[in-house]
C-alpha atoms as a PDB file:
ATOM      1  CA  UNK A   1       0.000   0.000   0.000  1.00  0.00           C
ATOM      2  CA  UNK A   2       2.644   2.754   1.119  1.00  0.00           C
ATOM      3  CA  UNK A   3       4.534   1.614  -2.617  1.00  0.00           C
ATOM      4  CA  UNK A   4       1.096   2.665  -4.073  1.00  0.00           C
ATOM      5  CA  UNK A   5       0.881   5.809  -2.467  1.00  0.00           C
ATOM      6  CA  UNK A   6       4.831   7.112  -3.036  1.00  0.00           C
ATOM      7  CA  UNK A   7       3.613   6.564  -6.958  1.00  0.00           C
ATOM      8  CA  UNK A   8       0.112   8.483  -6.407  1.00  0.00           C
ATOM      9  CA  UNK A   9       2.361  11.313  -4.884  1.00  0.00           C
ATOM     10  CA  UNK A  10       5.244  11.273  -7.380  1.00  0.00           C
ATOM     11  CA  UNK A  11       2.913  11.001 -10.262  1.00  0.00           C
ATOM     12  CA  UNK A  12       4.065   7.834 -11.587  1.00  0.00           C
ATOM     13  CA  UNK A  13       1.477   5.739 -14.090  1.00  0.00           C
ATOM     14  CA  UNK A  14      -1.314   6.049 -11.490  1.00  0.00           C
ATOM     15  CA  UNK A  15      -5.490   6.350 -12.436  1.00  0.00           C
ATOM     16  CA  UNK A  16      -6.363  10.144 -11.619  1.00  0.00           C
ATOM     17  CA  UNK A  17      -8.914   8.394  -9.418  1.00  0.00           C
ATOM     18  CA  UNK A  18      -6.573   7.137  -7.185  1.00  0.00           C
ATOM     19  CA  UNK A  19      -4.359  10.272  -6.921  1.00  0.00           C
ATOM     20  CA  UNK A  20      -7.277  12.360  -6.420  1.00  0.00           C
ATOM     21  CA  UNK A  21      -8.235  10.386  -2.843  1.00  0.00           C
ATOM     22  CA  UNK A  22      -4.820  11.536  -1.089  1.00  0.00           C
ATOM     23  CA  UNK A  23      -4.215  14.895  -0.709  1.00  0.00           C
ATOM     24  CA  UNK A  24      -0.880  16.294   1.313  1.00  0.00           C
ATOM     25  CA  UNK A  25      -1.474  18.734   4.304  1.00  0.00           C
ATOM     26  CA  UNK A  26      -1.007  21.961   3.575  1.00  0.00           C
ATOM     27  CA  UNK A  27       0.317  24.150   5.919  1.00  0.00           C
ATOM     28  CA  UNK A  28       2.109  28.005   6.372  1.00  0.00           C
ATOM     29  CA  UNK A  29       4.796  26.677   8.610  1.00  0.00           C
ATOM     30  CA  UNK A  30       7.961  25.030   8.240  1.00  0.00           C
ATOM     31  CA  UNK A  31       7.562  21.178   9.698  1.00  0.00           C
ATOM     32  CA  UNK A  32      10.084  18.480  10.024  1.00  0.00           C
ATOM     33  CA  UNK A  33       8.301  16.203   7.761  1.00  0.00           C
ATOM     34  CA  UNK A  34       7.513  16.233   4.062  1.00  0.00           C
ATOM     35  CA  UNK A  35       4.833  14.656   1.863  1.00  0.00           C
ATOM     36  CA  UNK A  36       2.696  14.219   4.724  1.00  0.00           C
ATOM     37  CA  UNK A  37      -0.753  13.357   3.705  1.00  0.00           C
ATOM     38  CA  UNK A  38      -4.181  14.203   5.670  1.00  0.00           C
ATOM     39  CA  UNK A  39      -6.254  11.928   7.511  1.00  0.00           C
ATOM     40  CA  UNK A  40      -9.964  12.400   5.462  1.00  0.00           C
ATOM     41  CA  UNK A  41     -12.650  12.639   8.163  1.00  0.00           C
ATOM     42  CA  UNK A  42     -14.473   9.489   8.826  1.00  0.00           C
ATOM     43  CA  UNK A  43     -17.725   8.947   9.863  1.00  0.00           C
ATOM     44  CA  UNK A  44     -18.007   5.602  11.111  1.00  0.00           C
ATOM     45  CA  UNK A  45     -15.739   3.556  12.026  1.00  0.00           C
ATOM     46  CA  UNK A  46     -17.123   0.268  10.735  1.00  0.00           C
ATOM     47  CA  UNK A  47     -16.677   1.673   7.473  1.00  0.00           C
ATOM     48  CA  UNK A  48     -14.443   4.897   7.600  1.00  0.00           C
ATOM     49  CA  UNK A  49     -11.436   3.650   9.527  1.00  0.00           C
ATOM     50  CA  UNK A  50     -10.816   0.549   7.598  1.00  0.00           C
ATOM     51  CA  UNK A  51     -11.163   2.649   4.047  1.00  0.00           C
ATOM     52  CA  UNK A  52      -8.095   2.251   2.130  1.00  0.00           C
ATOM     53  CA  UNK A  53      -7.570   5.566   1.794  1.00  0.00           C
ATOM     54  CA  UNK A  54      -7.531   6.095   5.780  1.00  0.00           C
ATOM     55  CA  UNK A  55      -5.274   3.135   6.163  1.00  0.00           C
ATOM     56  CA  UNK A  56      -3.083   4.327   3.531  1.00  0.00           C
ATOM     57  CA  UNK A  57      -2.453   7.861   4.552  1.00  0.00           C
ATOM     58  CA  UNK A  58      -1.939   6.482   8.185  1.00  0.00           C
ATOM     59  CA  UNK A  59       0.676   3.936   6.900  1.00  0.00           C
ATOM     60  CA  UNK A  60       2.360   6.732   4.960  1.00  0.00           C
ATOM     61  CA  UNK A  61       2.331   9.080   7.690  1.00  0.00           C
ATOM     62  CA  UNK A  62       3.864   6.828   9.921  1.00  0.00           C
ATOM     63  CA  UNK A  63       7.038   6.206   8.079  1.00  0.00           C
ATOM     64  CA  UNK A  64      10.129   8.169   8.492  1.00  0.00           C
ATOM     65  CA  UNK A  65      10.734  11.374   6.601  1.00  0.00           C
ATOM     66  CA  UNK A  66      13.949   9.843   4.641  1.00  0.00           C
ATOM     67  CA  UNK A  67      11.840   6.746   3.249  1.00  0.00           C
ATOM     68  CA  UNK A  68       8.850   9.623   1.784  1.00  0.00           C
ATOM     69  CA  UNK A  69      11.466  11.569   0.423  1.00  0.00           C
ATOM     70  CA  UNK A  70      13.385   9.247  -1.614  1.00  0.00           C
ATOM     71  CA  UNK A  71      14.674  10.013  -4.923  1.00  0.00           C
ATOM     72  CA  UNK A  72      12.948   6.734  -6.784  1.00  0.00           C
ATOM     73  CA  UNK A  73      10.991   4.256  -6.783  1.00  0.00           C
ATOM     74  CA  UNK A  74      13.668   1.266  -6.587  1.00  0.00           C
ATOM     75  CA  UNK A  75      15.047   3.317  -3.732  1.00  0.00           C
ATOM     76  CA  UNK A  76      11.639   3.340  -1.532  1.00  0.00           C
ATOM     77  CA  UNK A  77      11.150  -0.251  -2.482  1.00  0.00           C
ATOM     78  CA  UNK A  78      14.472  -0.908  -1.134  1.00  0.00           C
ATOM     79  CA  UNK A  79      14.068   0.871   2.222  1.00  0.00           C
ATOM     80  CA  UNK A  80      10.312  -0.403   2.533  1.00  0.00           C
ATOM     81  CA  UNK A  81      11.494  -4.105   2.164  1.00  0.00           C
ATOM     82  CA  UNK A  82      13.667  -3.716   5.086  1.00  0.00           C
ATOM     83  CA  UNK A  83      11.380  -2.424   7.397  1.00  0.00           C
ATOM     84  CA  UNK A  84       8.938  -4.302   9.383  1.00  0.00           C
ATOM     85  CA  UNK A  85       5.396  -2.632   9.952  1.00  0.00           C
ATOM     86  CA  UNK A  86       4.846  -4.403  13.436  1.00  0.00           C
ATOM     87  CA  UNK A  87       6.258  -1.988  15.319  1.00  0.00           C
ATOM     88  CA  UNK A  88       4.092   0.989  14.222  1.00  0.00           C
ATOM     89  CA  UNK A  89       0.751   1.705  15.505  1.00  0.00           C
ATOM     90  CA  UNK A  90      -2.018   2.488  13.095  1.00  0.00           C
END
């Protein structure tokens, strides 16, 4: 999921549907963080919280700055494969 999103936000050969459901956060100040995407309001959580496009803009969110800002593709893929998701909370 977070490989789909780094090519929604980079604009690689991704439907316009699918880059149109993640937006980044827009903000006037200077944060640590880069390509950080909002969290869409939900209103249920039956249905809203297990969305794929609230699990995948918390998955994104949650990974270091220096793995959203890579240069490529085959460099995210690299740093993604080494990384094991059980030690974030979603």
């Amino acid at each position: 999921m977070a490989t789909g999103v780094y090519k929604a936000i980079h604009r690689h050969k991704v439907p316009k549907g699918i880059r149109e459901l993640l937006h980044e956060r827009s903000t006037n100040y200077h944060l640590r963080g880069k390509h950080i995407l909002e969290l869409p309001e939900v209103n249920t959580t039956t249905y809203g919280l297990k969305s794929g496009r609230f699990t995948a803009s918390k998955i994104w969110n949650a990974l270091p700055d220096h793995f959203r800002a890579a240069n490529n593709i085959g460099i995210f893929t690299n740093l993604t494969s080494k990384l094991y998701f059980l030690n974030f909370t979603f």
